[in-house]
C-alpha atoms as a PDB file:
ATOM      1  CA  UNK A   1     146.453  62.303 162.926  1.00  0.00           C
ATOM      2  CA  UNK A   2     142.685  61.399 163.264  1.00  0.00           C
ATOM      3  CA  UNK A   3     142.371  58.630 161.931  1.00  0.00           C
ATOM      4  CA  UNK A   4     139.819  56.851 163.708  1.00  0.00           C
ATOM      5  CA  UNK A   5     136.692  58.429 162.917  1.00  0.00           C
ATOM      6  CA  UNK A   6     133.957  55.828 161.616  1.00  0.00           C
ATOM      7  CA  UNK A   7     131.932  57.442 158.715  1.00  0.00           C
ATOM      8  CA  UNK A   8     128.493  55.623 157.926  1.00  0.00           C
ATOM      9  CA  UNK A   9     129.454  52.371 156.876  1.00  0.00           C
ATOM     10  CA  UNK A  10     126.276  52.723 154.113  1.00  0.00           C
ATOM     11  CA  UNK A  11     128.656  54.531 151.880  1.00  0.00           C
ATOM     12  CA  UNK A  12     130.656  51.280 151.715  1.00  0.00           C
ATOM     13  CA  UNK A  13     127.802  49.923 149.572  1.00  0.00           C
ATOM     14  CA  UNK A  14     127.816  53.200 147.412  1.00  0.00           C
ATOM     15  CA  UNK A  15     131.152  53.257 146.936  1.00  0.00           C
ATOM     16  CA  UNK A  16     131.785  49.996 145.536  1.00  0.00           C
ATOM     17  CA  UNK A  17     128.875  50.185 142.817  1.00  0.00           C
ATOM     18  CA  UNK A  18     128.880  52.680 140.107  1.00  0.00           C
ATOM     19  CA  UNK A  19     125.128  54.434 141.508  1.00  0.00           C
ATOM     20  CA  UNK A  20     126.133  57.425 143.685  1.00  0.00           C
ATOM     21  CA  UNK A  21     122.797  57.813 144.900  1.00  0.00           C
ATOM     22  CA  UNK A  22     121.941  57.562 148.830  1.00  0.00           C
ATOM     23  CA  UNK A  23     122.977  60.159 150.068  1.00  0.00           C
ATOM     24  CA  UNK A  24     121.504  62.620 147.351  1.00  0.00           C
ATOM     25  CA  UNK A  25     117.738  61.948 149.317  1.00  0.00           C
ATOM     26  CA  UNK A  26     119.217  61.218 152.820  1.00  0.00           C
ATOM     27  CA  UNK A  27     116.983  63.183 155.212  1.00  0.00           C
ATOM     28  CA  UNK A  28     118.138  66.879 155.944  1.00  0.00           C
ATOM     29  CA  UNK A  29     119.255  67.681 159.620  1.00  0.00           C
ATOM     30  CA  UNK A  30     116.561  69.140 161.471  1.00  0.00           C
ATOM     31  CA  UNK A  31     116.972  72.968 162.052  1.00  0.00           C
ATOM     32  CA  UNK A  32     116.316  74.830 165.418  1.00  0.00           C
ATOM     33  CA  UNK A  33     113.683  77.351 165.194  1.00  0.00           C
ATOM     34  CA  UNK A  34     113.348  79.069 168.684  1.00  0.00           C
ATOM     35  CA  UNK A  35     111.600  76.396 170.979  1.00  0.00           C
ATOM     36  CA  UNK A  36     110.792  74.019 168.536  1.00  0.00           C
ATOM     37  CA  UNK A  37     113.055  71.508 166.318  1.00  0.00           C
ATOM     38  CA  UNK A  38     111.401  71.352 163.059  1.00  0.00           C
ATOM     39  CA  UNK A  39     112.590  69.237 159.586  1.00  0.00           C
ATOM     40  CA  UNK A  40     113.481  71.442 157.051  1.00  0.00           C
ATOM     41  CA  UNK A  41     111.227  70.847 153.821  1.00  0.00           C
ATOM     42  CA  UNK A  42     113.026  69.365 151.062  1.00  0.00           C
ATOM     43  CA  UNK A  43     111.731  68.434 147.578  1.00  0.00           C
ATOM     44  CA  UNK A  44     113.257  64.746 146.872  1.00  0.00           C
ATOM     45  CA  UNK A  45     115.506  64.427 144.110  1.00  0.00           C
ATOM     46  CA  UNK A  46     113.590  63.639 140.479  1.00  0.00           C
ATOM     47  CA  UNK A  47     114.075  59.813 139.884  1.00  0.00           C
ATOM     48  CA  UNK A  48     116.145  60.106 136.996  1.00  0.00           C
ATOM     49  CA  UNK A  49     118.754  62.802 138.875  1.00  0.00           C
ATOM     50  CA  UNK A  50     120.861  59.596 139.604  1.00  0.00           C
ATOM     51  CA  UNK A  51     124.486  60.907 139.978  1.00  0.00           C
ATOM     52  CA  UNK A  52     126.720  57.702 138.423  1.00  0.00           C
ATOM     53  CA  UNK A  53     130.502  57.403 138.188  1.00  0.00           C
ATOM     54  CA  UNK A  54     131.917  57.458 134.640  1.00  0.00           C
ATOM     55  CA  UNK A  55     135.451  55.793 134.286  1.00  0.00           C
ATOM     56  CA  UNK A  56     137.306  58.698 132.312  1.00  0.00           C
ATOM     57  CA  UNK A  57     137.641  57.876 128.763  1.00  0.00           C
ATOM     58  CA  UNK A  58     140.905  57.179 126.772  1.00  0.00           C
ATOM     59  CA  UNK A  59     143.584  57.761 129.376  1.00  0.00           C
ATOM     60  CA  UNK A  60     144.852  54.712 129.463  1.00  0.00           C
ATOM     61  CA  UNK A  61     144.513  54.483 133.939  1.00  0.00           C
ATOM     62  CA  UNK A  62     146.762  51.119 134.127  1.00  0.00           C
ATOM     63  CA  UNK A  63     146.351  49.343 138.098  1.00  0.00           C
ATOM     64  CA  UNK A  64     143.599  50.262 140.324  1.00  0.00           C
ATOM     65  CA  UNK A  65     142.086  48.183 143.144  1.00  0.00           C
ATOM     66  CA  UNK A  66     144.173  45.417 144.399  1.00  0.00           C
ATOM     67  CA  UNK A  67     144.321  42.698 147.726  1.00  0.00           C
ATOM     68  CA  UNK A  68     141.612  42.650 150.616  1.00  0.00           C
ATOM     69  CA  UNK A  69     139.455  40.108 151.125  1.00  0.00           C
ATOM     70  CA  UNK A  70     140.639  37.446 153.796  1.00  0.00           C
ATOM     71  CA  UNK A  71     143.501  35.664 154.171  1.00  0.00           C
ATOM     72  CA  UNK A  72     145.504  33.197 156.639  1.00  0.00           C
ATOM     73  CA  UNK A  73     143.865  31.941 159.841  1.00  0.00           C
ATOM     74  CA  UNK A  74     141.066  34.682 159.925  1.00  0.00           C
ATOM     75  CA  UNK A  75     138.950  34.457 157.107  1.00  0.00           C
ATOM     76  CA  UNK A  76     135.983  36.207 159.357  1.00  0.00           C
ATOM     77  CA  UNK A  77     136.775  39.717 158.327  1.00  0.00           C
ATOM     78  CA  UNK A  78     136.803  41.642 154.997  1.00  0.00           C
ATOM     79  CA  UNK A  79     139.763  44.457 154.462  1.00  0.00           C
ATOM     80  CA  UNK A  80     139.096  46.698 151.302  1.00  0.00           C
ATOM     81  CA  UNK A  81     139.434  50.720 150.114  1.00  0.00           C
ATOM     82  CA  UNK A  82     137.269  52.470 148.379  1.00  0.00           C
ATOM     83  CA  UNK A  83     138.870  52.603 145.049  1.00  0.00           C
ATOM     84  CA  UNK A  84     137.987  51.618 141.279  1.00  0.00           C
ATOM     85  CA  UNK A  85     139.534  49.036 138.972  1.00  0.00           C
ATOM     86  CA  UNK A  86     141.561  51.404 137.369  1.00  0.00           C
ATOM     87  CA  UNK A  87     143.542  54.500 138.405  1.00  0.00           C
ATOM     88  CA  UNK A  88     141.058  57.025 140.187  1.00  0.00           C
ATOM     89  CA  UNK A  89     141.473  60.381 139.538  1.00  0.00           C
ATOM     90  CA  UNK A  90     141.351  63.521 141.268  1.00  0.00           C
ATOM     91  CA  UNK A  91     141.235  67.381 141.371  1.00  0.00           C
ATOM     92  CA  UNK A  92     142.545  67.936 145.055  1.00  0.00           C
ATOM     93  CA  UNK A  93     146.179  68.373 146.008  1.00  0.00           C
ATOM     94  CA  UNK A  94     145.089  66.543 149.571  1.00  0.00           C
ATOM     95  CA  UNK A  95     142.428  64.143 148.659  1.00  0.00           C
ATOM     96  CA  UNK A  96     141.172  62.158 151.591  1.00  0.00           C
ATOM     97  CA  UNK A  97     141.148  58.024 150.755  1.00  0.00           C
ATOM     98  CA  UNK A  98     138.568  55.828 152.662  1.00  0.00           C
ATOM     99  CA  UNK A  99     139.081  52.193 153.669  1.00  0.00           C
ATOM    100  CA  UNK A 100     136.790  49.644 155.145  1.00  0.00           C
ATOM    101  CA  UNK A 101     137.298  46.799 157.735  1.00  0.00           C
ATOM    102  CA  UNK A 102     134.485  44.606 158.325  1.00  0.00           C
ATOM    103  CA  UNK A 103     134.918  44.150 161.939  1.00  0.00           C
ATOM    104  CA  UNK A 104     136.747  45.293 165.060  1.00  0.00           C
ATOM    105  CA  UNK A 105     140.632  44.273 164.362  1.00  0.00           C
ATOM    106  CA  UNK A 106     143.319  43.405 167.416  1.00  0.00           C
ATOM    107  CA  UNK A 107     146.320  43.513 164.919  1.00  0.00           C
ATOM    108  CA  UNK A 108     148.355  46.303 163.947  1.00  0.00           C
ATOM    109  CA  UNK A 109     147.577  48.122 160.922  1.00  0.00           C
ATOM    110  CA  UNK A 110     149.467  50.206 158.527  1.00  0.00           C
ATOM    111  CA  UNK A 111     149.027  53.188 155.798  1.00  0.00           C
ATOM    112  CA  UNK A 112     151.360  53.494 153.166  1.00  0.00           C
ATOM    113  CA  UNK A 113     151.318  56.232 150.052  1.00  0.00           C
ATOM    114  CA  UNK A 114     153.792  55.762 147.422  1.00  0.00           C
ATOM    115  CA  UNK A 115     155.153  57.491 143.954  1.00  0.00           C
ATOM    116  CA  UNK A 116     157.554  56.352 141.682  1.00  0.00           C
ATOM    117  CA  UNK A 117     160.322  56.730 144.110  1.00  0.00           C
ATOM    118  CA  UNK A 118     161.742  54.745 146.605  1.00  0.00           C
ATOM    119  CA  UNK A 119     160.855  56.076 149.755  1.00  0.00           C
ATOM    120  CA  UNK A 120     157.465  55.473 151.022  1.00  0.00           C
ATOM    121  CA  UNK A 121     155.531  59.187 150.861  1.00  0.00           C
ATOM    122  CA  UNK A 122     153.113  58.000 154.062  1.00  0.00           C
ATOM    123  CA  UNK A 123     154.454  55.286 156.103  1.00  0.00           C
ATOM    124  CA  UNK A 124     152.053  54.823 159.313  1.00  0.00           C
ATOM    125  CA  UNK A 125     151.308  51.932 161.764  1.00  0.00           C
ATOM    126  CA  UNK A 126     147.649  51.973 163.728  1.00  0.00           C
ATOM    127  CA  UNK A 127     147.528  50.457 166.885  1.00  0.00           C
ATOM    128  CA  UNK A 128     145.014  48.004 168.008  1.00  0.00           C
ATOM    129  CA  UNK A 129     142.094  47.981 168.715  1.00  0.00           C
ATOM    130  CA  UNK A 130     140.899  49.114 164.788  1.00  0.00           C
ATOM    131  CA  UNK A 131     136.732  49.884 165.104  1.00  0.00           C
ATOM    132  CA  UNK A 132     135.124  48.166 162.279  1.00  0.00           C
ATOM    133  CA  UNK A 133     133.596  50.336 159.580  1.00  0.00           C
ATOM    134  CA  UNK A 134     134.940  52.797 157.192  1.00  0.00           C
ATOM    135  CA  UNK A 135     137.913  55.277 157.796  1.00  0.00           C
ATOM    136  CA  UNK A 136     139.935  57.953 156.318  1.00  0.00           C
ATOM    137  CA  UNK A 137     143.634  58.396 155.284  1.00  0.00           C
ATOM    138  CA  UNK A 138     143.701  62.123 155.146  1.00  0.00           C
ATOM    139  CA  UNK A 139     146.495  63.152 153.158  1.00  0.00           C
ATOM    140  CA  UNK A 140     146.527  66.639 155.080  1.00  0.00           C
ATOM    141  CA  UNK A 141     147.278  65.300 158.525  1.00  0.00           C
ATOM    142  CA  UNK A 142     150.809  63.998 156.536  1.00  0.00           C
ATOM    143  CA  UNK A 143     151.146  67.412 154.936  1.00  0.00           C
ATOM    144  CA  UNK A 144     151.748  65.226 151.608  1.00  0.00           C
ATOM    145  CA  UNK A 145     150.730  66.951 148.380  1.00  0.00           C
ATOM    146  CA  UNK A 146     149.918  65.210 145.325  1.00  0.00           C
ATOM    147  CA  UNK A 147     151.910  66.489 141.987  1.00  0.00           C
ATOM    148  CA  UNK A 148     149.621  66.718 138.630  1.00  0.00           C
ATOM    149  CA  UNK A 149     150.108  63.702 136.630  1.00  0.00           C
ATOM    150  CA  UNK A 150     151.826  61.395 138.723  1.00  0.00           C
ATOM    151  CA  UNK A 151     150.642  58.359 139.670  1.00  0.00           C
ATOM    152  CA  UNK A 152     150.510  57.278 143.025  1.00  0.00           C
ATOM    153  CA  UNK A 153     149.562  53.803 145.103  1.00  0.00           C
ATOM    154  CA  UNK A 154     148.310  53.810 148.477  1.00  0.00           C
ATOM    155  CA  UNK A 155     147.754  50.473 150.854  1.00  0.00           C
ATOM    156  CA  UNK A 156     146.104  49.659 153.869  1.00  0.00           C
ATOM    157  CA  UNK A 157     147.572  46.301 155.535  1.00  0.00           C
ATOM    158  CA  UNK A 158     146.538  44.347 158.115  1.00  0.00           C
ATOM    159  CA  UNK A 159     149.854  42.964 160.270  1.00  0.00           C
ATOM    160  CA  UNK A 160     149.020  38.784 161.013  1.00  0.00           C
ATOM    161  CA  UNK A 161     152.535  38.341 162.684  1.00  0.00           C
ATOM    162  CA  UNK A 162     155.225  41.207 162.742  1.00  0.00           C
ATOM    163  CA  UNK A 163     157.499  38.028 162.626  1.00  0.00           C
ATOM    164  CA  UNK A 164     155.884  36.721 159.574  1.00  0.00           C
ATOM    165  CA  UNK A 165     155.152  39.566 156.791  1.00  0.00           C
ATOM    166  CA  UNK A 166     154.270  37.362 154.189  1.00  0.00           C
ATOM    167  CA  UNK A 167     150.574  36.577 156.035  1.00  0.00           C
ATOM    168  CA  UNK A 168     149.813  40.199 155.677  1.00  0.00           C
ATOM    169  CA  UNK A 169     146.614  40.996 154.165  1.00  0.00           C
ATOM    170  CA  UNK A 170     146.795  44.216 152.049  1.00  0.00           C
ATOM    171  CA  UNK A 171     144.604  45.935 149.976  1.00  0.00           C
ATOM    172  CA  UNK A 172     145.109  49.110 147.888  1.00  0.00           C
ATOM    173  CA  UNK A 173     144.533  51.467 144.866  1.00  0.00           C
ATOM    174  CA  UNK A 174     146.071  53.961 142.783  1.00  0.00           C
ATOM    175  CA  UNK A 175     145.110  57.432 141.676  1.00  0.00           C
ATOM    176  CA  UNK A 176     146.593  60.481 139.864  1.00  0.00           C
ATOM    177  CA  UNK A 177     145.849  63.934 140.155  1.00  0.00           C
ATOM    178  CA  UNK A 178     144.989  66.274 137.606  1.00  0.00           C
ATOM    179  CA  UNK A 179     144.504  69.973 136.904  1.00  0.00           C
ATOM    180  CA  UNK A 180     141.380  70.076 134.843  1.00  0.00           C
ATOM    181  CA  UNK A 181     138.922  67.574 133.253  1.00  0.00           C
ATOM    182  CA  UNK A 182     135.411  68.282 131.163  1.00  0.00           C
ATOM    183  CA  UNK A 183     135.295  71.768 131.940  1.00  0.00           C
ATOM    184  CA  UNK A 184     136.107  70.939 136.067  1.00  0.00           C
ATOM    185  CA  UNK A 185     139.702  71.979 137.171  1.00  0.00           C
ATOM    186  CA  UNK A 186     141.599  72.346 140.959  1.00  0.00           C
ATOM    187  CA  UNK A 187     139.115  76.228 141.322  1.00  0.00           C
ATOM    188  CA  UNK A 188     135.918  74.851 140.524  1.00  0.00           C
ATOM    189  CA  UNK A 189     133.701  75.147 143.336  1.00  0.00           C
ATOM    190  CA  UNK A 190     130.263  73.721 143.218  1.00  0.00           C
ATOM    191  CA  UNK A 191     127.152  74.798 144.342  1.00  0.00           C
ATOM    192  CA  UNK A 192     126.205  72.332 147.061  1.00  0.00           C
ATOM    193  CA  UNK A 193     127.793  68.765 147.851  1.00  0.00           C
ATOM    194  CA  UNK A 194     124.546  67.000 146.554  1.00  0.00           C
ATOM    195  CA  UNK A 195     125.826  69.016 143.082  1.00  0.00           C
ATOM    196  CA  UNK A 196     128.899  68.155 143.528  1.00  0.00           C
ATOM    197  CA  UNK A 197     128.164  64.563 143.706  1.00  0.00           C
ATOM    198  CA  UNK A 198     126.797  64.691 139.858  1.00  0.00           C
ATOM    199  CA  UNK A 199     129.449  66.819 138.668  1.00  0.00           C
ATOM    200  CA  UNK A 200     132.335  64.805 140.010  1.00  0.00           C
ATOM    201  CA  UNK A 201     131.106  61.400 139.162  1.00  0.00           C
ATOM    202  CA  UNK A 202     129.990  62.714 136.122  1.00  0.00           C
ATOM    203  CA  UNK A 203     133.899  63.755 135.142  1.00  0.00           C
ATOM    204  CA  UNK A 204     135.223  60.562 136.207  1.00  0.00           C
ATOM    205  CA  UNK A 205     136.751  62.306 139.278  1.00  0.00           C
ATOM    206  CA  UNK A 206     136.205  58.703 141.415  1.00  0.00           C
ATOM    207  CA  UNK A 207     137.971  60.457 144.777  1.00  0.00           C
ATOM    208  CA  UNK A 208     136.522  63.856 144.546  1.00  0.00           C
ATOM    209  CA  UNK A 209     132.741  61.903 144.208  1.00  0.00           C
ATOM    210  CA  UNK A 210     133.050  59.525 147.370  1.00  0.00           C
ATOM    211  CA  UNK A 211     134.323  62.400 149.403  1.00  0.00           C
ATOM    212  CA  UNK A 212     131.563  64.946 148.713  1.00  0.00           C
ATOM    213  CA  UNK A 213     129.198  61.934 149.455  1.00  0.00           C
ATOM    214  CA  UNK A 214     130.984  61.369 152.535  1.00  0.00           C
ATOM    215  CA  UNK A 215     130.243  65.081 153.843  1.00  0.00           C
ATOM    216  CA  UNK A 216     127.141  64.950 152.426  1.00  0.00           C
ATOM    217  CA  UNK A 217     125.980  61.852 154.565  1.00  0.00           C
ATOM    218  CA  UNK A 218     127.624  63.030 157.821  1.00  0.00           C
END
């Protein structure tokens, strides 16, 4: 599992607001022509091409984001995942999930994916030391598959005292995968990541959006 690769903690802050924008004018990387490293030219982005996340409409997505914060005798860090207030949704039979700890952690950690049964889907402890910034569950690295319309929760949690459970500090989310939605289903393939930025927050596809602007930052 890899697991500890830090993306850009600035797509914390574009996550958690409904503007999917930074990345979209990030500069290009530069290109190497012979002897010489030059920028490739890019035309910024009109103003008003501002890709924004649209909560899908009647569905009926109970749960969503839940926990993080601080809690118990250190209140000096901030646990959270990138998820919305309401069941995220998503194309990909292997999504990758991000979560964000605000500092460098000494604890134990652990990753848990769930369904509606009773056996935990992902059950995963981190060892210490945790870098701070943002991080990936990839669902790949479990060989988990998500099933179309089934909802699913997935936690990160922070371990206080193995002795003591109930000072945990957990947050999570929920999402559900789906086959198609507006026109978009599991073979649509688009153009370019920046494109696929509009198009997926555009459908209301919350985990497809933050991980094409992941790629597209890195």
């Amino acid at each position: 599992m890899n697991i500890k690769r830090v993306i850009n903690t600035a797509i914390l802050t574009v996550a958690l607001i409904p503007l999917l924008t930074w990345a979209a004018s990030a500069p290009p990387k530069p290109t190497n022509t012979g002897n010489v490293i030059e920028p490739k030219k890019q035309s910024p982005p009109p103003a008003a091409a501002t890709p924004v996340y649209k909560p899908p409409v009647g569905r009926g997505l109970p749960g969503g984001r839940v926990g993080g914060g601080t809690r118990g005798d250190d209140r000096s860090f901030v646990l959270s995942v990138l998820a919305p207030l309401h069941t995220g949704l998503t194309l990909q039979e292997q999504p990758i999930l991000y979560w964000f700890v605000s500092k460098r952690m000494t604890s134990p950690f652990e990753l848990t994916l769930i369904d509606d049964g009773i056996k935990p889907l992902i059950e995963s402890r981190l060892n210490p030391p945790i870098e701070a910034g943002i991080h990936e569950l990839r669902l790949e690295d479990y060989g988990v598959r998500l099933s179309p319309g089934k909802r699913y929760s997935w936690h990160v949690t922070r371990v206080m005292d193995p002795e003591r459970r109930s000072r945990d500090v957990l947050a999570g989310g929920t999402m559900e995968r789906v086959e198609s939605i507006m026109g978009l289903s599991t073979n649509t393939r688009p153009p370019s990541l920046s494109q696929a930025t509009f198009m997926y927050a555009e459908a209301g596809l919350w985990y497809d959006a933050i991980e094409a602007i992941s790629k597209l930052i890195d």
